[in-house]
N, C-alpha and C. Protein backbone atom coordinates (compact mmCIF):
# COMPACT_ATOMS: atom_id res chain seq x y z
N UNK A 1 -2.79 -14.45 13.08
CA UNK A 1 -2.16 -13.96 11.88
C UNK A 1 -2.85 -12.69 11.38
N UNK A 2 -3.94 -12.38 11.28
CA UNK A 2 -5.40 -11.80 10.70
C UNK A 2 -4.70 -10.11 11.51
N UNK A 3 -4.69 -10.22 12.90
CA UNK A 3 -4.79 -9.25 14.12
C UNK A 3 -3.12 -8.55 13.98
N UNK A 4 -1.88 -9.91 13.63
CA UNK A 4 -1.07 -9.40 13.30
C UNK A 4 -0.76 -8.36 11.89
N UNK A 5 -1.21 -8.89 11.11
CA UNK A 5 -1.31 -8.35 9.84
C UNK A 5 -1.88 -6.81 9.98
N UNK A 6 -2.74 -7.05 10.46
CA UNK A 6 -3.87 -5.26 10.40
C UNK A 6 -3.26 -4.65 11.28
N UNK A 7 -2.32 -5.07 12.62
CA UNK A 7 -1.43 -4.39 13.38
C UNK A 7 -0.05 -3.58 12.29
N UNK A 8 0.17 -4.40 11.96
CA UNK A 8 1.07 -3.61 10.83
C UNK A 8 0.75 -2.61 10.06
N UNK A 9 -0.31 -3.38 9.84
CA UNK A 9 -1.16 -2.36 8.15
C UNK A 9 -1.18 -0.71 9.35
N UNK A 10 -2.15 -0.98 10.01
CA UNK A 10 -2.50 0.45 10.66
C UNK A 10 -1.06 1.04 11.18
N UNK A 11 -0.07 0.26 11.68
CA UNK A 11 0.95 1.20 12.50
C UNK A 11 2.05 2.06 10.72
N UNK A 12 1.83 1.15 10.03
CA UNK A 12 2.43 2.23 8.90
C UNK A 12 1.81 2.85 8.02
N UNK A 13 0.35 3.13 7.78
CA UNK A 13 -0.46 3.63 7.39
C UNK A 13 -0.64 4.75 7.79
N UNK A 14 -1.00 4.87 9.48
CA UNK A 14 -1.50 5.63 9.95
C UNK A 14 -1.02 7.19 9.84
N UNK A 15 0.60 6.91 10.27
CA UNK A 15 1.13 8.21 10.34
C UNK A 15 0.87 9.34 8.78
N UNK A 16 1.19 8.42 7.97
CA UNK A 16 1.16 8.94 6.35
C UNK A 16 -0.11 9.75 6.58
N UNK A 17 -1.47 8.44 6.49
CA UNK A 17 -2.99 9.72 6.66
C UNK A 17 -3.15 10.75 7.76
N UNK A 18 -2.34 10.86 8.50
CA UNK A 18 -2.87 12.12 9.56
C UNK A 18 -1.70 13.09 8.90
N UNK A 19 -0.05 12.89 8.72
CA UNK A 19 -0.08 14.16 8.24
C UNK A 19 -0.58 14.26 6.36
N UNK A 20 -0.85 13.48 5.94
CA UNK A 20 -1.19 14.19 4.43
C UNK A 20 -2.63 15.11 5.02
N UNK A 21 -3.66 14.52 6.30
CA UNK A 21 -4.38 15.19 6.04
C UNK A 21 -4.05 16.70 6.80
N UNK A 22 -3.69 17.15 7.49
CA UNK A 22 -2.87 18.15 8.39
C UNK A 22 -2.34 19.02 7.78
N UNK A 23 -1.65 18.45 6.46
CA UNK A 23 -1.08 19.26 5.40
C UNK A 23 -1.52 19.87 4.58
N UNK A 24 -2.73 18.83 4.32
CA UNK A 24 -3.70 19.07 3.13
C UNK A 24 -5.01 20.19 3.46
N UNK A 25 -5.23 20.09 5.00
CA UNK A 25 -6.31 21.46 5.68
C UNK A 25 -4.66 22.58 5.77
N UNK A 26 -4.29 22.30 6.29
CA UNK A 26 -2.98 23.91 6.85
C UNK A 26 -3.17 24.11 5.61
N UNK A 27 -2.52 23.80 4.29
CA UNK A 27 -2.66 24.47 2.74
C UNK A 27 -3.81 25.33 2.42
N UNK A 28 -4.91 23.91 2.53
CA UNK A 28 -6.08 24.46 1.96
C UNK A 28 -6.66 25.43 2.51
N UNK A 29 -6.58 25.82 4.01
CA UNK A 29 -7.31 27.10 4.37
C UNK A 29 -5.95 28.56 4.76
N UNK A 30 -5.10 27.97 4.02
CA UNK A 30 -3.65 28.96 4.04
C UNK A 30 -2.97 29.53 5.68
N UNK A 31 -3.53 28.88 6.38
CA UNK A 31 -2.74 28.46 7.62
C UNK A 31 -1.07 28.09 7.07
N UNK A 32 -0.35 27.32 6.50
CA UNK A 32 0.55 27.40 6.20
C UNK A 32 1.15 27.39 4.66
N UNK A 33 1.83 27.85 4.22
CA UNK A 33 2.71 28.16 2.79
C UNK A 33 3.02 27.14 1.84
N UNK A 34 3.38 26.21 3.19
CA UNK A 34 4.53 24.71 2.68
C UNK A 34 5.74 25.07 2.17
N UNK A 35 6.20 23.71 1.90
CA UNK A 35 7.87 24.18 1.27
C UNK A 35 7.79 24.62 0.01
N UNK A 36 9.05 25.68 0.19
CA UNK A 36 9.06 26.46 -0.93
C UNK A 36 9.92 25.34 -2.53
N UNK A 37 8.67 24.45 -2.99
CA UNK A 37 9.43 23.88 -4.12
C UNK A 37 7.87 24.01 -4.98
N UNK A 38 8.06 24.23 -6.28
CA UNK A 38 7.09 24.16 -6.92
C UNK A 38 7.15 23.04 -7.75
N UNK A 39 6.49 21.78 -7.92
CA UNK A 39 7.11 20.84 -9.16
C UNK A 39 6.40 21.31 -10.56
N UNK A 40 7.10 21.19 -10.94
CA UNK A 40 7.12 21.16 -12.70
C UNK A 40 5.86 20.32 -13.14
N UNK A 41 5.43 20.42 -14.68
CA UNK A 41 4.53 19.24 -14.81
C UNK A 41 4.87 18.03 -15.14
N UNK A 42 6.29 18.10 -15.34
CA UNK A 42 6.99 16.70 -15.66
C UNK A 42 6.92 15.85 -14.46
N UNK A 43 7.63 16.41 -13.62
CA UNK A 43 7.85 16.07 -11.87
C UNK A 43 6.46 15.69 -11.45
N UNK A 44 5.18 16.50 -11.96
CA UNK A 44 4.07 15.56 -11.17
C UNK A 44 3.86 14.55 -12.12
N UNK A 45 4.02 14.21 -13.22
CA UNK A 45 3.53 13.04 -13.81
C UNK A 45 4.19 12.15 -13.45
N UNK A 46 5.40 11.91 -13.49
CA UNK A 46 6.34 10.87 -13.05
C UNK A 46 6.22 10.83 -11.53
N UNK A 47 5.59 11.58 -10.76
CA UNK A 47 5.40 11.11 -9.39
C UNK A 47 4.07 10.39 -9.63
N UNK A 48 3.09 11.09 -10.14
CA UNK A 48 1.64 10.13 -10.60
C UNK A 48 1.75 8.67 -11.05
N UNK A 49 2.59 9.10 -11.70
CA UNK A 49 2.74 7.57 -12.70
C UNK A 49 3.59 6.16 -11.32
N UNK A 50 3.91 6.99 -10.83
CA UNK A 50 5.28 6.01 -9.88
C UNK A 50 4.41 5.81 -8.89
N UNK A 51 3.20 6.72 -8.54
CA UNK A 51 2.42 6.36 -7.14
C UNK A 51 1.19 5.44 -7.97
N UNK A 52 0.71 5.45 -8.82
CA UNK A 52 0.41 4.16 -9.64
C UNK A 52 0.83 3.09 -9.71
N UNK A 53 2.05 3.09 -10.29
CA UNK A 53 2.86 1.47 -10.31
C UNK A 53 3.00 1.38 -8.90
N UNK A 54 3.40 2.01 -7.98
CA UNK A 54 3.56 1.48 -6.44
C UNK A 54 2.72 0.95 -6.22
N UNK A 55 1.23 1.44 -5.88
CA UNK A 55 0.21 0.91 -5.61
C UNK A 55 -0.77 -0.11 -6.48
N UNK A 56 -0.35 -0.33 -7.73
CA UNK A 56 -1.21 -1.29 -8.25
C UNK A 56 -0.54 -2.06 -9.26
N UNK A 57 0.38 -1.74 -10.07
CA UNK A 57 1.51 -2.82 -10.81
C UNK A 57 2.95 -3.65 -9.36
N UNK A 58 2.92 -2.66 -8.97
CA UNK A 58 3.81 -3.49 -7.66
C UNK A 58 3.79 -4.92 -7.16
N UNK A 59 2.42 -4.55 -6.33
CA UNK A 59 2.05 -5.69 -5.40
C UNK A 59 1.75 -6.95 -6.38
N UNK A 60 1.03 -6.57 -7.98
CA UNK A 60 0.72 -7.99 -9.29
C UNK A 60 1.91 -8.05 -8.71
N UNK A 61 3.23 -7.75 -9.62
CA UNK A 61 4.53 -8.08 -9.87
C UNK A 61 4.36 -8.88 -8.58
N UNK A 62 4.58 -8.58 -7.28
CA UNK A 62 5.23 -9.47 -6.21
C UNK A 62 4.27 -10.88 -5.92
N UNK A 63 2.93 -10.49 -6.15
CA UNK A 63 2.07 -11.91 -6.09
C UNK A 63 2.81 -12.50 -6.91
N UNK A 64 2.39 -12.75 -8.36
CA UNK A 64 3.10 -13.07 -8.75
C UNK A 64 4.41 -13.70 -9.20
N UNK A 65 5.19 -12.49 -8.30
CA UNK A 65 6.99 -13.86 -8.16
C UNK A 65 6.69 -14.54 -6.95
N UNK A 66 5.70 -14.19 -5.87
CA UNK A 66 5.54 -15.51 -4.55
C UNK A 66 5.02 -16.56 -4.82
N UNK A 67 3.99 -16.50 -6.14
CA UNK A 67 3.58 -17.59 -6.77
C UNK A 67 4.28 -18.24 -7.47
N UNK A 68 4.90 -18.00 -8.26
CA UNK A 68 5.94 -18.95 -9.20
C UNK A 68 7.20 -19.49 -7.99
N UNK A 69 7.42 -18.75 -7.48
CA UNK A 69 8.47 -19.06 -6.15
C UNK A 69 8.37 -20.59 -5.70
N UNK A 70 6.65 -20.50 -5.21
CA UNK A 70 5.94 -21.45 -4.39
C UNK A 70 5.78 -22.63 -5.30
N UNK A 71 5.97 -22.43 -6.72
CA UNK A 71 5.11 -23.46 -7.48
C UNK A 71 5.01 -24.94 -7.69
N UNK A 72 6.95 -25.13 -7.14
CA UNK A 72 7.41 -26.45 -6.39
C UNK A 72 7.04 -27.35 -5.64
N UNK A 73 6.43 -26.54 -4.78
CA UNK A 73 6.04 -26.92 -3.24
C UNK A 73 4.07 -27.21 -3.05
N UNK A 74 3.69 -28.13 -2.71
CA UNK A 74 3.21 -28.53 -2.42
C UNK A 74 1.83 -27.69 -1.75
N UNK A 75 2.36 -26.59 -0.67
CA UNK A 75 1.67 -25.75 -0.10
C UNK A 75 3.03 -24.62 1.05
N UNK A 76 2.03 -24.45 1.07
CA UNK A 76 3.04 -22.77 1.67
C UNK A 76 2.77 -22.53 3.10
N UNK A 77 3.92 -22.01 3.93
CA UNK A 77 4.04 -22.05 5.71
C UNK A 77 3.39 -21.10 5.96
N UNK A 78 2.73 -21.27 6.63
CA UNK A 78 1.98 -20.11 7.73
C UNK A 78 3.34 -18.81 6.82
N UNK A 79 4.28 -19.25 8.37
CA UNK A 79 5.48 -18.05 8.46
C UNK A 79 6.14 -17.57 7.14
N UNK A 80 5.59 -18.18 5.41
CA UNK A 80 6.15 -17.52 4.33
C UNK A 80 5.03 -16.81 3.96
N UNK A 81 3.27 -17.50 4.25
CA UNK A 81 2.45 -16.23 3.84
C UNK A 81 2.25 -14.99 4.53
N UNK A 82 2.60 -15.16 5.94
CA UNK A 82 3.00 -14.03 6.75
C UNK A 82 3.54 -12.80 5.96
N UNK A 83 5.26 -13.38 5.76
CA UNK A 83 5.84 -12.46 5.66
C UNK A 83 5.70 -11.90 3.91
N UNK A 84 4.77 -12.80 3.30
CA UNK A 84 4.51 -12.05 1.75
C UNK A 84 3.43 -10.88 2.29
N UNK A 85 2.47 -11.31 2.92
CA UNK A 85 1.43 -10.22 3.06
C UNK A 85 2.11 -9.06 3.55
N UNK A 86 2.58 -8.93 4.41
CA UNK A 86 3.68 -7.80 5.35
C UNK A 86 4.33 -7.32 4.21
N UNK A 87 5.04 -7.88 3.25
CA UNK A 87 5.81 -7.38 2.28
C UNK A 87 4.93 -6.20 1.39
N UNK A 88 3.84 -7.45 1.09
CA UNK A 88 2.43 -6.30 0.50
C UNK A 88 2.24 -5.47 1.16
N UNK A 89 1.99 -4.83 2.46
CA UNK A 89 1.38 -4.06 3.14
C UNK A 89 2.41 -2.78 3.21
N UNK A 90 3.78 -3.33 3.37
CA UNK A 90 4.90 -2.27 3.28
C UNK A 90 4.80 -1.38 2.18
N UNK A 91 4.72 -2.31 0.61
CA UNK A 91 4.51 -1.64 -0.43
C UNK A 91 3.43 -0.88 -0.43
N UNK A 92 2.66 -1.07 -0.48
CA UNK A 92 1.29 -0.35 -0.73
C UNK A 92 1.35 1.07 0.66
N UNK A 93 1.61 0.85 1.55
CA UNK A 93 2.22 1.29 2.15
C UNK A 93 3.15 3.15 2.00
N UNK A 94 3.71 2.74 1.04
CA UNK A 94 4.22 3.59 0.44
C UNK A 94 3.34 4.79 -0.47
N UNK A 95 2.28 4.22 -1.66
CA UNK A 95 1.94 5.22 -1.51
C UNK A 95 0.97 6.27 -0.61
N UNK A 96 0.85 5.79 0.47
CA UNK A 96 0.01 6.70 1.17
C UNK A 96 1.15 7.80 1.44
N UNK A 97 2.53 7.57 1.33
CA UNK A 97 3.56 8.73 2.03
C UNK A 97 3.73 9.54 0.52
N UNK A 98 3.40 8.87 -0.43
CA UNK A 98 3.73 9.56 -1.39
C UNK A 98 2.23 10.58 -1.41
N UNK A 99 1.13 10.01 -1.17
CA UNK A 99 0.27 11.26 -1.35
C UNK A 99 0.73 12.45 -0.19
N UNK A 100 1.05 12.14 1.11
CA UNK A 100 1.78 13.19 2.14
C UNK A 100 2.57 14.07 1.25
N UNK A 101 3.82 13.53 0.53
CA UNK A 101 4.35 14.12 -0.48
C UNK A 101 4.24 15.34 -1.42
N UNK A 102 2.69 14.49 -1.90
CA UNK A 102 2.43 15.60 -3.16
C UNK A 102 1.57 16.66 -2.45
N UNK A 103 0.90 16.24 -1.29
CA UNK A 103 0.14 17.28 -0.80
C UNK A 103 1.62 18.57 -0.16
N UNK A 104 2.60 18.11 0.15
CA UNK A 104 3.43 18.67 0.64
C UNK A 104 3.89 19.52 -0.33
N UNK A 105 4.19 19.03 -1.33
CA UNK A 105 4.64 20.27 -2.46
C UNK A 105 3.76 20.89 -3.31
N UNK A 106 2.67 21.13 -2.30
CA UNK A 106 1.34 21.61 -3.25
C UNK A 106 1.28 21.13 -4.62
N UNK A 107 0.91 19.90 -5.03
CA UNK A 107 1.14 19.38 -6.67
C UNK A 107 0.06 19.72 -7.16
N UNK A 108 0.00 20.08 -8.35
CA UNK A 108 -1.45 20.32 -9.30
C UNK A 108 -2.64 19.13 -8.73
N UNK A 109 -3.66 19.81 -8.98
CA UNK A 109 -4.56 19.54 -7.97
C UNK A 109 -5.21 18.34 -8.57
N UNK A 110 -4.68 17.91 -10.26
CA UNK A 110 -5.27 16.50 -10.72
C UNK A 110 -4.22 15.64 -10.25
N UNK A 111 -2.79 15.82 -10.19
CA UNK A 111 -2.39 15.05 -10.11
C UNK A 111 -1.69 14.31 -8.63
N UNK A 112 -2.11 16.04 -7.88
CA UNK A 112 -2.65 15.36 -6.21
C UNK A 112 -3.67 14.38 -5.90
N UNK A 113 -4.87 14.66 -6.35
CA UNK A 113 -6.11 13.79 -6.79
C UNK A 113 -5.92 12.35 -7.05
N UNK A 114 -4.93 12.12 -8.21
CA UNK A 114 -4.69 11.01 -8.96
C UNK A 114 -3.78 10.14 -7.94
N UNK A 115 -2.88 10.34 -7.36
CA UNK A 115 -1.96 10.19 -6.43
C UNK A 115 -2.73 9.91 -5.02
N UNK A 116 -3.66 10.25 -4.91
CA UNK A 116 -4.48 9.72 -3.56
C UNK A 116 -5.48 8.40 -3.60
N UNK A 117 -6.10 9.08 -5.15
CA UNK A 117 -6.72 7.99 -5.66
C UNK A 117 -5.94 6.51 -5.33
N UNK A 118 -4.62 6.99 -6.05
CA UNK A 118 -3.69 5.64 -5.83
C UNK A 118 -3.48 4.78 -4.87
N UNK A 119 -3.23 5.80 -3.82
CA UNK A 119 -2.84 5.44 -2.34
C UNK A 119 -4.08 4.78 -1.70
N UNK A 120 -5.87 5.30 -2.04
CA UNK A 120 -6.61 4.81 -1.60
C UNK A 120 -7.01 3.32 -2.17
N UNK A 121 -7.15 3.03 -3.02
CA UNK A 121 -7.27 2.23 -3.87
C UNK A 121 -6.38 0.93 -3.23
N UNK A 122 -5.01 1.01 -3.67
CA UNK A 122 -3.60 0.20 -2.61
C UNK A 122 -3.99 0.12 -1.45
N UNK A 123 -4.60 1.05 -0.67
CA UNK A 123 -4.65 0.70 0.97
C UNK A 123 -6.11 -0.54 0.87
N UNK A 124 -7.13 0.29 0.37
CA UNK A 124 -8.23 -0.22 0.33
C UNK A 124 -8.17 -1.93 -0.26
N UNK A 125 -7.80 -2.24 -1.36
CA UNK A 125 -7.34 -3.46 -2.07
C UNK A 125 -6.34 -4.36 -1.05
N UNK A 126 -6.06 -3.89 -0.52
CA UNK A 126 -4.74 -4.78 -0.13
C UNK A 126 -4.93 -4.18 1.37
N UNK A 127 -5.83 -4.47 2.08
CA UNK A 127 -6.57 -4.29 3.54
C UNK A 127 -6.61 -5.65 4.08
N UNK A 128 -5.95 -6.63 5.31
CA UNK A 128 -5.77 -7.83 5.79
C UNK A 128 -7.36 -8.04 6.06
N UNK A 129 -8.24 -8.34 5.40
CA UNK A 129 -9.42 -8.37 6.35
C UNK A 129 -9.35 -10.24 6.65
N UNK A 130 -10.50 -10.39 6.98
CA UNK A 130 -10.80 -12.01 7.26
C UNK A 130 -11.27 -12.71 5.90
N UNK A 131 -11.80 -12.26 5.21
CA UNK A 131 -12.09 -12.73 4.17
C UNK A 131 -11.10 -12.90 2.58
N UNK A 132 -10.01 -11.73 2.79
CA UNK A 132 -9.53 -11.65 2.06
C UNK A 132 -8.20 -12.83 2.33
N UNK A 133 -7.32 -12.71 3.97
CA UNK A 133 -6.89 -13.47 4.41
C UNK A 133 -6.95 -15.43 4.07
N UNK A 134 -8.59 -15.49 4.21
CA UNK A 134 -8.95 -16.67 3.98
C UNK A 134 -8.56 -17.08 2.86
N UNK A 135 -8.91 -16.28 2.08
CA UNK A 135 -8.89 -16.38 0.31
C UNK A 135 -7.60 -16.53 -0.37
N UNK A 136 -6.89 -15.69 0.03
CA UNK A 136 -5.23 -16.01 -0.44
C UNK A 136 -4.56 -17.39 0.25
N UNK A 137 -5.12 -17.94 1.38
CA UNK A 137 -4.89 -18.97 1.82
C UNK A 137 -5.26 -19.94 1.20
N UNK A 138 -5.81 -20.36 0.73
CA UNK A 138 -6.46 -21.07 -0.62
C UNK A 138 -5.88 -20.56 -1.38
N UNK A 139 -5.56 -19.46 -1.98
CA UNK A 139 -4.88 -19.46 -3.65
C UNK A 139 -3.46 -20.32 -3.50
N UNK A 140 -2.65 -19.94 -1.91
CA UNK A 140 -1.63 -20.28 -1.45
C UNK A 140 -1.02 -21.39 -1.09
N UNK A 141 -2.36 -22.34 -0.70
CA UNK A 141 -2.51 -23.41 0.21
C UNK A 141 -1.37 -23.78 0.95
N UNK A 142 -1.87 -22.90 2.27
CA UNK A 142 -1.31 -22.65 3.65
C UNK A 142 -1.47 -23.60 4.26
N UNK A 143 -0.65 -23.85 4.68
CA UNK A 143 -0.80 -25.58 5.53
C UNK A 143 -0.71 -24.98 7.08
N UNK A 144 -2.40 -24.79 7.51
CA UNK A 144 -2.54 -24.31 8.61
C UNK A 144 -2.21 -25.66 9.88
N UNK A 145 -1.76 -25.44 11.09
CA UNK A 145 -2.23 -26.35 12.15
C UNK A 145 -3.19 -27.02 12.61
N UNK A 146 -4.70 -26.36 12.29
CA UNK A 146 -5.96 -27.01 13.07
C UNK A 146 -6.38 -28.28 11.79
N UNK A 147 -5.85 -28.14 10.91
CA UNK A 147 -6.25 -29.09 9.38
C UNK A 147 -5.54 -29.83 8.96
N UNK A 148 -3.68 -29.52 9.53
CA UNK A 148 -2.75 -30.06 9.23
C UNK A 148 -2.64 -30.47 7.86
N UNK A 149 -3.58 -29.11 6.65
CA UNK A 149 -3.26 -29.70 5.18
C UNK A 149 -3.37 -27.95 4.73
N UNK A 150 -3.18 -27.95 3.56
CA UNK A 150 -3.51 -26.74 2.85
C UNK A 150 -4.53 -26.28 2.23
């Protein structure tokens, strides 16, 4: 589960950090221009603010409804904590493309900053490791095979 999980995490992660960073050297040493859009300061706050809630009001919200979901039940399948974590990983997920984004439309440089922050933070927090894995399994009580309990 552990090997599947971080297979995911990295195959949609990955692409986002190589070009935000690609984008973010071509800019910074003026190798390239970028697209010609300038955002406004409205446009970066509401992208700031939205790569915030993506990455850190989001994923509460969805714990959250998987928990009340579950609250019936006794303990929870392998194959439903699977596919909550995956769900998490998609989200969070997201903002790493949104920092690609802001680096792409050259955004003011706090609120590029703030927007990576985000994305790092979401990736970092919400990383499948072994320990963390374990741990939600217990909040979850996963009714693994080798224990046949939760």
């Amino acid at each position: 589960m552990a090997n599947e999980l971080r297979k995911t995490y990295f195959l949609l992660i990955t692409p986002a950090v190589i070009l935000t960073v690609v984008v973010y050297l071509l800019l910074h040493y003026n190798i390239w221009e970028g697209v010609n859009f300038t955002p406004s300061r409205t446009f970066s706050v509401v992208y700031f603010v939205l790569a915030i809630a993506v990455g850190v009001a989001l994923p509460i919200f969805l714990r959250v409804f998987f928990f009340s979901k579950l609250k019936e039940k006794n303990f929870t399948t392998p194959e439903e904590f699977t596919a909550y974590q995956k769900q998490i990983i998609k989200v969070v997920s997201i903002t790493a493309y949104m920092a690609f984004g802001a680096a792409l439309v050259k955004m003011e440089s706090f609120y590029f900053g703030g927007t990576v922050l985000a994305a790092i933070y979401a990736l970092y927090y919400h990383y499948p490791s072994d320990k963390k894995i374990r741990f939600d399994k217990k909040i979850f009580k996963v009714k693994t095979e080798e224990d046949g309990k939760g």
